[in-house]
C-alpha atoms as a PDB file:
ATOM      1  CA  UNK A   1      16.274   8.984 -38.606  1.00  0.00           C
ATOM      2  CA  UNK A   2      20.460   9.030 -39.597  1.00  0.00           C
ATOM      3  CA  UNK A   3      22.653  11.597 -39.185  1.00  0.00           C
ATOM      4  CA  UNK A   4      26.590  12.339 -39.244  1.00  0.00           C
ATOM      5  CA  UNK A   5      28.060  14.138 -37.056  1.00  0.00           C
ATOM      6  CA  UNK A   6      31.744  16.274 -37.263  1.00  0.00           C
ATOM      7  CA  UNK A   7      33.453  18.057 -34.461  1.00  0.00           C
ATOM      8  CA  UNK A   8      29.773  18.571 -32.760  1.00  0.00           C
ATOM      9  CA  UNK A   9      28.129  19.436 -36.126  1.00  0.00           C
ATOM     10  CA  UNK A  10      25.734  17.579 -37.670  1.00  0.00           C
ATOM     11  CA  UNK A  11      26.676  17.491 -41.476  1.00  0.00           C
ATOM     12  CA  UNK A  12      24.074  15.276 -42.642  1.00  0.00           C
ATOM     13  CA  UNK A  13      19.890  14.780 -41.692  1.00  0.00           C
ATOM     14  CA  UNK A  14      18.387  12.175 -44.058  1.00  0.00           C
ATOM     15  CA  UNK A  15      14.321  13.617 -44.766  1.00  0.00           C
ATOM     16  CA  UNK A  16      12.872  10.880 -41.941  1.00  0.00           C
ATOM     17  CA  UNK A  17      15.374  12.857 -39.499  1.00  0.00           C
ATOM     18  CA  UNK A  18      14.430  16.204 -40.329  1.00  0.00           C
ATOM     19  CA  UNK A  19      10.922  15.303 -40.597  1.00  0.00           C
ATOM     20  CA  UNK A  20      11.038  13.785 -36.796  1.00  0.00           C
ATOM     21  CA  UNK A  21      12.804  16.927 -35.210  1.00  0.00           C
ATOM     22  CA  UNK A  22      10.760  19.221 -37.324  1.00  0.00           C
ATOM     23  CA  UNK A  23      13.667  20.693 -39.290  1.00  0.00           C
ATOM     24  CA  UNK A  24      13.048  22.596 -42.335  1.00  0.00           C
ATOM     25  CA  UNK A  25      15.554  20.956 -45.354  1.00  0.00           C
ATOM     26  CA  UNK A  26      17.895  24.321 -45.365  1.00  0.00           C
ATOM     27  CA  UNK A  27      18.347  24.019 -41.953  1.00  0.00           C
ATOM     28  CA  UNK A  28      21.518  23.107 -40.024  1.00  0.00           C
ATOM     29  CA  UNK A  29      21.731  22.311 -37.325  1.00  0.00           C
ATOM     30  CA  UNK A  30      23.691  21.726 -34.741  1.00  0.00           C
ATOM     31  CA  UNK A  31      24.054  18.035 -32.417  1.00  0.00           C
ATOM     32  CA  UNK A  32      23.698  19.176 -29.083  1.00  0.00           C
ATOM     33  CA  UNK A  33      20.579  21.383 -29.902  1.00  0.00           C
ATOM     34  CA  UNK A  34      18.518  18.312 -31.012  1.00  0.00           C
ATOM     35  CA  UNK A  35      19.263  16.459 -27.553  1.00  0.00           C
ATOM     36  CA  UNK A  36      17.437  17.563 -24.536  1.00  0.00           C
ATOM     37  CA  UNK A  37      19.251  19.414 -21.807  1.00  0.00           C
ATOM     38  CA  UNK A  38      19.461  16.383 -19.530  1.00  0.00           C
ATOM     39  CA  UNK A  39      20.847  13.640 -21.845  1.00  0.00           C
ATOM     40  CA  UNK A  40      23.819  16.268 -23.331  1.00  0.00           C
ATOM     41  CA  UNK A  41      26.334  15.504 -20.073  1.00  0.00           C
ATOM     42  CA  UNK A  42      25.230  11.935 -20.941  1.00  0.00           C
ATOM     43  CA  UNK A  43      25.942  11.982 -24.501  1.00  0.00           C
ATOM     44  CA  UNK A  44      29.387  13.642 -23.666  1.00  0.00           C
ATOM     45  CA  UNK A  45      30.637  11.891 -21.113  1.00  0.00           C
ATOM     46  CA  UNK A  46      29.307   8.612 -21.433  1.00  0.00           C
ATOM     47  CA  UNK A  47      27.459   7.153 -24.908  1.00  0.00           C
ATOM     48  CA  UNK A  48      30.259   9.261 -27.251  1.00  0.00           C
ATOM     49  CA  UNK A  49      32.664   7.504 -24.807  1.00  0.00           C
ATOM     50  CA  UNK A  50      31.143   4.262 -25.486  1.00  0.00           C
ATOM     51  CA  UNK A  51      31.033   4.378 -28.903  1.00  0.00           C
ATOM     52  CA  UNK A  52      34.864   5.869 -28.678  1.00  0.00           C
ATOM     53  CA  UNK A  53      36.134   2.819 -27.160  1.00  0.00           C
ATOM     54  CA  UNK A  54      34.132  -0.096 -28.218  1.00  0.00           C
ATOM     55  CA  UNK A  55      33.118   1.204 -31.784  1.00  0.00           C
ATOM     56  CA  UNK A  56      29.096   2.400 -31.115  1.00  0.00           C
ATOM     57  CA  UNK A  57      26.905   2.660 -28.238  1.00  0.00           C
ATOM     58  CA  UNK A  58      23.176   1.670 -27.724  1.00  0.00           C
ATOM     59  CA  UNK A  59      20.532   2.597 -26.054  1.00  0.00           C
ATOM     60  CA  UNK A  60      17.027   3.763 -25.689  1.00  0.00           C
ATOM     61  CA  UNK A  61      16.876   7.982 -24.940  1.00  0.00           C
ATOM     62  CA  UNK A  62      14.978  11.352 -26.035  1.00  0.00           C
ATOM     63  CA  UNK A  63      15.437  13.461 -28.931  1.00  0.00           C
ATOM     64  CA  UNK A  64      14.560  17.063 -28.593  1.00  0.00           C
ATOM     65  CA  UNK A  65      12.230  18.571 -31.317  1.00  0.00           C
ATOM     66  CA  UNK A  66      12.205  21.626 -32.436  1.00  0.00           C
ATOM     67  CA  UNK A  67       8.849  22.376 -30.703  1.00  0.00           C
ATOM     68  CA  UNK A  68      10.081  21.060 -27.251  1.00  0.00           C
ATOM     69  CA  UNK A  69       8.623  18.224 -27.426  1.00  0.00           C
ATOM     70  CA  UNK A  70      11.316  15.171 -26.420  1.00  0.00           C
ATOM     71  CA  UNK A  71       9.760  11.797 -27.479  1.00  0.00           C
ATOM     72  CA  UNK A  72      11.500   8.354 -26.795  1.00  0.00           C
ATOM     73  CA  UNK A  73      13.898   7.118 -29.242  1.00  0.00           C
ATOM     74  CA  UNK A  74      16.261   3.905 -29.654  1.00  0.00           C
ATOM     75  CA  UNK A  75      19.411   5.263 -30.885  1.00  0.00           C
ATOM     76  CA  UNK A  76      22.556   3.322 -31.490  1.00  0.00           C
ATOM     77  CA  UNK A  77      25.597   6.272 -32.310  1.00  0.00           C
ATOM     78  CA  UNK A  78      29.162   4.422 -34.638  1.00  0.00           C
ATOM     79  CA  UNK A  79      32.385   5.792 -34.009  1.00  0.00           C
ATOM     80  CA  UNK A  80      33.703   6.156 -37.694  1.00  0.00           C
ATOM     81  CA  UNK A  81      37.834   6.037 -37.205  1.00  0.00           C
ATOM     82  CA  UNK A  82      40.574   5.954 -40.102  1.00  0.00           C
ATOM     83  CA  UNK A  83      43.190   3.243 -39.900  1.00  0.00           C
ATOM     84  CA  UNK A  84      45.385   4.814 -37.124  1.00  0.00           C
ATOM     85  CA  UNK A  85      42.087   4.837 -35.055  1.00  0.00           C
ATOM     86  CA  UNK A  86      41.286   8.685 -34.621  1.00  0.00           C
ATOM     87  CA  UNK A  87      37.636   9.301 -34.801  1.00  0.00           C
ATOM     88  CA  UNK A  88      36.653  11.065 -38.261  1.00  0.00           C
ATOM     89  CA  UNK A  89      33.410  11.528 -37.457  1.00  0.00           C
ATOM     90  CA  UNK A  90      29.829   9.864 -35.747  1.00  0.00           C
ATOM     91  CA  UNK A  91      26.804   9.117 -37.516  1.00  0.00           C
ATOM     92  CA  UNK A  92      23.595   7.920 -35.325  1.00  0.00           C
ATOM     93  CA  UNK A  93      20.577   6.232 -36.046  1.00  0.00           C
ATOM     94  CA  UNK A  94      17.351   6.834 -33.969  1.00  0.00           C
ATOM     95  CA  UNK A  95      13.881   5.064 -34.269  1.00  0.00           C
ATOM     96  CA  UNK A  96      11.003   7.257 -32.534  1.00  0.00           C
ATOM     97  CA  UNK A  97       9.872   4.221 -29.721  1.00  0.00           C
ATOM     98  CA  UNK A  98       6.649   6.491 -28.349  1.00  0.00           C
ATOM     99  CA  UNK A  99       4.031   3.810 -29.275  1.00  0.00           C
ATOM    100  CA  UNK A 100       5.900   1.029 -27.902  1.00  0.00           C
ATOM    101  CA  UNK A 101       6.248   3.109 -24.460  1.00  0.00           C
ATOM    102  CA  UNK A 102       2.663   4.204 -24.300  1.00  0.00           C
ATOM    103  CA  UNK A 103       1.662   0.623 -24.678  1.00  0.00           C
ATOM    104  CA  UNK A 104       4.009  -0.521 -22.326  1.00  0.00           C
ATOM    105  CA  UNK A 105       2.519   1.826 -19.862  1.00  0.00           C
ATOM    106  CA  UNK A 106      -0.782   0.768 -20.538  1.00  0.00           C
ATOM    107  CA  UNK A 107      -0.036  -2.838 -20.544  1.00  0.00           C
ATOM    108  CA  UNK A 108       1.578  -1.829 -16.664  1.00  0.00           C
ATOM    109  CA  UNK A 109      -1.130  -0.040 -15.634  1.00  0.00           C
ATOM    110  CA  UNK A 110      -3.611  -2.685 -16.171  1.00  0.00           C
ATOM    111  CA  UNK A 111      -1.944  -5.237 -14.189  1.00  0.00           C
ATOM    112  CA  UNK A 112      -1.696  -3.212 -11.511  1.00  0.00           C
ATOM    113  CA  UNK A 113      -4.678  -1.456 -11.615  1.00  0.00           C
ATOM    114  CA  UNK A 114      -8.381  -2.277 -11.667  1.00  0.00           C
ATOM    115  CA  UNK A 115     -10.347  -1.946 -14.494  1.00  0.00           C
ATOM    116  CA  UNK A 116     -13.644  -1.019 -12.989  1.00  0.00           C
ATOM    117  CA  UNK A 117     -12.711   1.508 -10.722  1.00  0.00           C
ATOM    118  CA  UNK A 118      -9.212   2.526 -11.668  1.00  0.00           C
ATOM    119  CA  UNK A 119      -7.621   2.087  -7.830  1.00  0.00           C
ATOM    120  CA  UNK A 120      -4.527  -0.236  -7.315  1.00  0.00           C
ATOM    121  CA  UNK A 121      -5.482  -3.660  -7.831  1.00  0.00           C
ATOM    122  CA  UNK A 122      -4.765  -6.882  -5.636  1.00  0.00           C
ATOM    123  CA  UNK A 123      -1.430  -7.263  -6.888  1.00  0.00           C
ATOM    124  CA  UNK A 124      -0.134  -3.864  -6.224  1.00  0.00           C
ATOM    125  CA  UNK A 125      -1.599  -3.747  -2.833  1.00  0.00           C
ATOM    126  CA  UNK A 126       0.740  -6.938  -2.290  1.00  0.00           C
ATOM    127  CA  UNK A 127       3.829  -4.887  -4.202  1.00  0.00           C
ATOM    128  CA  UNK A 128       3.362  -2.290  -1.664  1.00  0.00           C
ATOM    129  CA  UNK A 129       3.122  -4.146   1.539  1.00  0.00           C
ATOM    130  CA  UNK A 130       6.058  -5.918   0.593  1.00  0.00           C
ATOM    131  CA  UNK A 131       8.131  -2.645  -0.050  1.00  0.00           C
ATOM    132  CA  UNK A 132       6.659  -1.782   3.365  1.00  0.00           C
ATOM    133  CA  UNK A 133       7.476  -4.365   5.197  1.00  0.00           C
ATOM    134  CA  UNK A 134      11.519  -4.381   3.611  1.00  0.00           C
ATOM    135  CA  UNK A 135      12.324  -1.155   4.196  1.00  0.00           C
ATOM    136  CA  UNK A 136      15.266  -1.125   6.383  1.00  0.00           C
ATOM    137  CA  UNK A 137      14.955  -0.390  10.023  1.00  0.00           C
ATOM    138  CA  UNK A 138      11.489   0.576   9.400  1.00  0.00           C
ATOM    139  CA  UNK A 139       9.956   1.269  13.034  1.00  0.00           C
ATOM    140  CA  UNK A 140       6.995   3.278  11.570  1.00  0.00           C
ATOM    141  CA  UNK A 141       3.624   1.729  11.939  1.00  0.00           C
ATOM    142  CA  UNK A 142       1.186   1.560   9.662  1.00  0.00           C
ATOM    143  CA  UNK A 143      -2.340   0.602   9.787  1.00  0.00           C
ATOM    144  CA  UNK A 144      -4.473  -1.656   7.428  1.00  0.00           C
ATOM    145  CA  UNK A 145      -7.905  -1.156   7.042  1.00  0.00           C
ATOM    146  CA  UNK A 146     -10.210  -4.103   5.123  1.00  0.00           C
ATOM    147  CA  UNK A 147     -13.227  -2.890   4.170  1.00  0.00           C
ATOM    148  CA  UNK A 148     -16.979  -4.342   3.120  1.00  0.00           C
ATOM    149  CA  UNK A 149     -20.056  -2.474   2.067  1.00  0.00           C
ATOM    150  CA  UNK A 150     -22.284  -3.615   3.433  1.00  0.00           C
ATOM    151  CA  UNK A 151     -25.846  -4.918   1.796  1.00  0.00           C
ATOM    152  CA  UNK A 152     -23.843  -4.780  -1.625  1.00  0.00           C
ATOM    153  CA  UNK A 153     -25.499  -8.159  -2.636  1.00  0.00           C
ATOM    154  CA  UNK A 154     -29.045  -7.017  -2.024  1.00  0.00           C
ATOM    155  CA  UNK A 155     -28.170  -3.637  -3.700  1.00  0.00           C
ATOM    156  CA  UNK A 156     -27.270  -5.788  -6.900  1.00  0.00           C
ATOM    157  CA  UNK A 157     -30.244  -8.039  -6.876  1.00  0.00           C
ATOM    158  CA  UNK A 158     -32.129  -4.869  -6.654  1.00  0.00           C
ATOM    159  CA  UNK A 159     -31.525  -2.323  -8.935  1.00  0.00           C
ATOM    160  CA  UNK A 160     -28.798  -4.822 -10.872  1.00  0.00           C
ATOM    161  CA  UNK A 161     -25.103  -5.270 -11.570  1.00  0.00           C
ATOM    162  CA  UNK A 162     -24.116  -2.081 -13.804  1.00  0.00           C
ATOM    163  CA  UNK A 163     -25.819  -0.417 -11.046  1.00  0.00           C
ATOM    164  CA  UNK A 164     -23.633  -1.663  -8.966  1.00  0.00           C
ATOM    165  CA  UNK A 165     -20.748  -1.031 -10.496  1.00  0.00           C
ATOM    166  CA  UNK A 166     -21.411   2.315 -10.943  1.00  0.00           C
ATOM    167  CA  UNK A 167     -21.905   2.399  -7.255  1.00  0.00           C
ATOM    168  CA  UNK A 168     -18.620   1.027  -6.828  1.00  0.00           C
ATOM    169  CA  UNK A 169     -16.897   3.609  -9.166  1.00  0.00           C
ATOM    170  CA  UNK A 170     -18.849   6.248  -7.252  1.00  0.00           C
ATOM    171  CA  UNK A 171     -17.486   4.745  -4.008  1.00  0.00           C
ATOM    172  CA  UNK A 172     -13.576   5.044  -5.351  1.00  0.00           C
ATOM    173  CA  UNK A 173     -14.154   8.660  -6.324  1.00  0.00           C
ATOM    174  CA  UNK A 174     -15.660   9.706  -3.007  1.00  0.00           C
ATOM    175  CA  UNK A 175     -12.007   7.331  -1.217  1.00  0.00           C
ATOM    176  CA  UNK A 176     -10.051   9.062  -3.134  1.00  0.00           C
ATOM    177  CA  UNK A 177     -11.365  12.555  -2.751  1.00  0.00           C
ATOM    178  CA  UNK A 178     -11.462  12.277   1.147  1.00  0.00           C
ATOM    179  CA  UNK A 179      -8.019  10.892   1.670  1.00  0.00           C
ATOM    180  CA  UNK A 180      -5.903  12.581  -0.776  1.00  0.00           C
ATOM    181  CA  UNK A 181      -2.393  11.352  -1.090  1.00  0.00           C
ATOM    182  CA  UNK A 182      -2.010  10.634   2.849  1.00  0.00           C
ATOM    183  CA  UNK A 183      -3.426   6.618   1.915  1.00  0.00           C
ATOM    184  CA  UNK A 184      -3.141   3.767  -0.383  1.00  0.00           C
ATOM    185  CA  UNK A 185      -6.687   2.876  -1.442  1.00  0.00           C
ATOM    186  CA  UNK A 186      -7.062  -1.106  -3.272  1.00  0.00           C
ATOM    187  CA  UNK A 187      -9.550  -2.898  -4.672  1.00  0.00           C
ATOM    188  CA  UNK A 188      -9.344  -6.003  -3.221  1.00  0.00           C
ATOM    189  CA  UNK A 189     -12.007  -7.594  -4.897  1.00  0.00           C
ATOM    190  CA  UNK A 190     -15.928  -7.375  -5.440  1.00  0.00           C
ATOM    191  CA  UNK A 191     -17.182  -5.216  -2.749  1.00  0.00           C
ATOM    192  CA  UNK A 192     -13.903  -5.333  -1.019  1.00  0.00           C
ATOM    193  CA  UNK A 193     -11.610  -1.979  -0.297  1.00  0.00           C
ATOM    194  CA  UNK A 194      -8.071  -1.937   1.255  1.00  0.00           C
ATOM    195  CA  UNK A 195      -6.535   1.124   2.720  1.00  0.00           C
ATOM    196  CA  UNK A 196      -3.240   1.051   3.658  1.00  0.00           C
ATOM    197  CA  UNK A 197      -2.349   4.218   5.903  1.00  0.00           C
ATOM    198  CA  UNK A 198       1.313   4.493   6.444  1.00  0.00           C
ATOM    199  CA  UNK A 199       3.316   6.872   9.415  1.00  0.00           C
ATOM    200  CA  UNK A 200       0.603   6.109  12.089  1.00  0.00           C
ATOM    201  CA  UNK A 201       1.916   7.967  14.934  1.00  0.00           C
ATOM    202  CA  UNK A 202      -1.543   6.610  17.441  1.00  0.00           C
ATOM    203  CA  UNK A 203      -4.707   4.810  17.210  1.00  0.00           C
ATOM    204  CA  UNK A 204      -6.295   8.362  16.598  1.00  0.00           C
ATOM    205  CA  UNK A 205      -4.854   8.708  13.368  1.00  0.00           C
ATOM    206  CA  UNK A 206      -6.321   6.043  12.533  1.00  0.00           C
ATOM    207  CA  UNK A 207      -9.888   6.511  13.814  1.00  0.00           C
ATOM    208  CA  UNK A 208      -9.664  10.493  12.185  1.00  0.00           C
ATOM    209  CA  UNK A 209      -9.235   8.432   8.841  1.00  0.00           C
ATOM    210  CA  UNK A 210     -12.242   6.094   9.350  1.00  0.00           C
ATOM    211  CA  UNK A 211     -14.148   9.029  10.183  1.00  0.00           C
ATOM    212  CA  UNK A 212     -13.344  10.826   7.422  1.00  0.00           C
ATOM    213  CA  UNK A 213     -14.275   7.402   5.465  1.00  0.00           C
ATOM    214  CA  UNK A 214     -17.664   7.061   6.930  1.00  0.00           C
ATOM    215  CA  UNK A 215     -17.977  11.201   6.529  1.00  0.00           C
ATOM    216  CA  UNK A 216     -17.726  10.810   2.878  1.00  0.00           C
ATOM    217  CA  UNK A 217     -19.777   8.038   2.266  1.00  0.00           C
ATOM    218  CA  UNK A 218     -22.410   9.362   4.437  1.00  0.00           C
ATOM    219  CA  UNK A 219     -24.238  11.323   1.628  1.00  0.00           C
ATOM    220  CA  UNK A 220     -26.793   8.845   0.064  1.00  0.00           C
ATOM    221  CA  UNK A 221     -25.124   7.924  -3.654  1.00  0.00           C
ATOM    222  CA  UNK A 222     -27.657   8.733  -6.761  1.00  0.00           C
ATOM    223  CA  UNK A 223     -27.536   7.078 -10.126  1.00  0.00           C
ATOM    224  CA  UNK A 224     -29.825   6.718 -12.589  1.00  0.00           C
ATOM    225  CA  UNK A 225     -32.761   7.819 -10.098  1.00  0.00           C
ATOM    226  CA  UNK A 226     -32.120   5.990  -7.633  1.00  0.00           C
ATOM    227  CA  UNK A 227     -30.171   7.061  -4.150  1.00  0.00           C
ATOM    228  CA  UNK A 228     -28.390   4.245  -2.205  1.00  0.00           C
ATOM    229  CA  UNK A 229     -27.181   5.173   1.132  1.00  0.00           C
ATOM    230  CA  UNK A 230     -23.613   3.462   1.573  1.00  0.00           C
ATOM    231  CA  UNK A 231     -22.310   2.128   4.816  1.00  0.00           C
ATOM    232  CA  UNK A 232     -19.180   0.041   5.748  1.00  0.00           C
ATOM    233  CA  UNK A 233     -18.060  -2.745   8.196  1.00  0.00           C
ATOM    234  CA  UNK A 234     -14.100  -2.499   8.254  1.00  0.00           C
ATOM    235  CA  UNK A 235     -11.490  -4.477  10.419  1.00  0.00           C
ATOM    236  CA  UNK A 236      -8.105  -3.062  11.698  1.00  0.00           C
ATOM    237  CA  UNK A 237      -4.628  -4.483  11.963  1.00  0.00           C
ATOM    238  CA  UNK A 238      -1.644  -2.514  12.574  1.00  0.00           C
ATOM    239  CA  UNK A 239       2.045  -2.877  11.088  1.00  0.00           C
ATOM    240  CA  UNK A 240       4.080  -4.740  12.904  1.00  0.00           C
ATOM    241  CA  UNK A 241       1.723  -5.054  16.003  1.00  0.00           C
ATOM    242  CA  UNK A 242      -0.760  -7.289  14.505  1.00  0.00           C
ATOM    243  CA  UNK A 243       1.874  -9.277  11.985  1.00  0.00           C
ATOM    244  CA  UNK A 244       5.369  -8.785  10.080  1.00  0.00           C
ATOM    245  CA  UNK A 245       4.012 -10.552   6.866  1.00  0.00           C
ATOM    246  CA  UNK A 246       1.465  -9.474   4.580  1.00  0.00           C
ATOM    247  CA  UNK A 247      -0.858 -12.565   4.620  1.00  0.00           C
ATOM    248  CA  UNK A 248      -1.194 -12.400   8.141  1.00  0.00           C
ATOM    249  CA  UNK A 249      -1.667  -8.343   8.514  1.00  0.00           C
ATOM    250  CA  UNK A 250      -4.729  -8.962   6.063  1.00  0.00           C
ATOM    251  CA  UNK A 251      -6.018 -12.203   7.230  1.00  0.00           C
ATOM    252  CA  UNK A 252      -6.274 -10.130  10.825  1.00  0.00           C
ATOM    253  CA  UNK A 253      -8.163  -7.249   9.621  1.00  0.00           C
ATOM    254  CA  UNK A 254     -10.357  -9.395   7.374  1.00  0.00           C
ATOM    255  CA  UNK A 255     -11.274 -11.338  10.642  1.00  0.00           C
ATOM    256  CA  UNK A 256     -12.406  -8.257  12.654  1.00  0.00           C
ATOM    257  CA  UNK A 257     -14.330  -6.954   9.883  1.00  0.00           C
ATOM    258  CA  UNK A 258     -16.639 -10.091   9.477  1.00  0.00           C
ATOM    259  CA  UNK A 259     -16.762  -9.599  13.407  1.00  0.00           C
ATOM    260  CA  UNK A 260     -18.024  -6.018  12.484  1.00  0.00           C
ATOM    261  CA  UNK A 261     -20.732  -7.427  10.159  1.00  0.00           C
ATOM    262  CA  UNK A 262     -21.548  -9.516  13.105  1.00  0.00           C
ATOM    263  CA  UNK A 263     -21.989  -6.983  15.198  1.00  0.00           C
ATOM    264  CA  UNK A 264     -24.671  -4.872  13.326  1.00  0.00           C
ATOM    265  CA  UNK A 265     -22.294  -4.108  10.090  1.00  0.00           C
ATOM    266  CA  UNK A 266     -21.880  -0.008   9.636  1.00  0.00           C
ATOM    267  CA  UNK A 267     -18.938  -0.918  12.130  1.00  0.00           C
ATOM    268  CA  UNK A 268     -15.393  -0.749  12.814  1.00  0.00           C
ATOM    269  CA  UNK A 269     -13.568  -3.507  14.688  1.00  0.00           C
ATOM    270  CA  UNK A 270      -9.825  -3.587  15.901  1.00  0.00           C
ATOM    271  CA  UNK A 271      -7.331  -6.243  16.098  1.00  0.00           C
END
């Protein structure tokens, strides 16, 4: 889209700019109403500014359509000034970005995300330990929980590997569902979970968690005619009793829950 713009009215909308803020031709309109709310005191105060002093500015903002819709737009506004430098008049150009932000989003989501099961991946789990661990004079435990269904292997060999990972999808839903937003739940890898449970205030936080984990899971899992009862072996390291670093707060908790699977599996085992 191009437009001019006089005094704060727009004298000129080429067809692609009309077309893109759904503007009949007769219309006229004027140049704040086809900027969202938010990005007017910007405009104003800062990008007319810009382009004031330094001849345009650039940038990547929102247009506001006429049926309230505000996609993404790279927009570059000139500063059009006679020869004693007073400004006559601005004219902008704007390119509708939405595609390029929707795949951008989608290209972030994937790596952080798993593709099976839709939970934080690997990599985000290590992007949020990391913030955790940074945050200044942060004296708040937290607790990490590393998890392993158990009899996964002979539950593939079974009843086979889509089965399974519709089992595993299953399992993320029913995670999910009984921890709400109080947890961070990761797919580590395989048959491997990660919960991360931050502001633990005492062990029995902790232990109401796991026991709303095992709760959850507890109801035998049916798909495609066949029911698979679901049971975990999970080890437990706590922020920053059990380690100050990521690699060691995980190694930790992986270590107690092999001792778990030792033990009988369908287990929980502290640090």
């Amino acid at each position: 889209m191009a437009t001019a713009v006089v005094n704060g009215k727009t004298m000129y909308l080429n067809p692609a700019a009309r077309q893109m803020l759904g503007i009949a031709s007769e219309q006229n309109v004027p140049f704040a109403s086809w900027n969202p709310p938010w990005a007017r005191e910007l405009i104003e105060k800062e990008r007319i500014a810009t382009a004031i002093q330094t001849g345009r500015w650039k940038g990547e903002t929102a247009i506001l359509k006429q049926d309230g819709t505000e996609p993404p737009v790279s927009q570059m506004i000139v500063a059009h000034k006679s020869e004693n430098g007073a400004v006559q008049f601005f004219s902008t150009i704007a390119r509708d970005i939405s595609e390029t932000k929707e795949l951008e989003k989608k290209i972030s989501h994937q790596a952080l995300y798993d593709s099976l099961t839709d939970l934080p991946n690997r990599r985000f789990l290590h992007q949020r330990l990391s913030q955790l661990m940074k945050r200044p004079g942060n004296e708040q435990k937290a607790a990490l929980l590393f998890m392993d269904l158990d009899n996964f292997k002979q539950i593939n060999d079974t009843l086979g590997h889509d089965f399974g990972d519709r089992l595993l999808q299953h399992i993320a839903i029913r995670l999910t569902s009984c921890l709400h937003e109080e947890a961070f739940i990761c797919r580590y890898g395989g048959d491997e979970f990660i919960i991360v449970l931050e502001r633990i205030d005492s062990e029995n936080d902790i232990q109401q968690a796991i026991h709303r984990i095992f709760q959850a899971c507890s109801q035998p899992i049916e798909i495609g005619g066949h029911a698979v009862e679901v049971t975990w072996s999970i080890g437990v390291s706590v922020y920053p009793d059990h380690g100050t670093d990521e690699a060691k707060l995980i190694k930790r908790a992986d270590q107690k829950m092999y001792k778990a699977k030792r033990q009988g599996k369908n287990a929980t085992v502290f640090y």
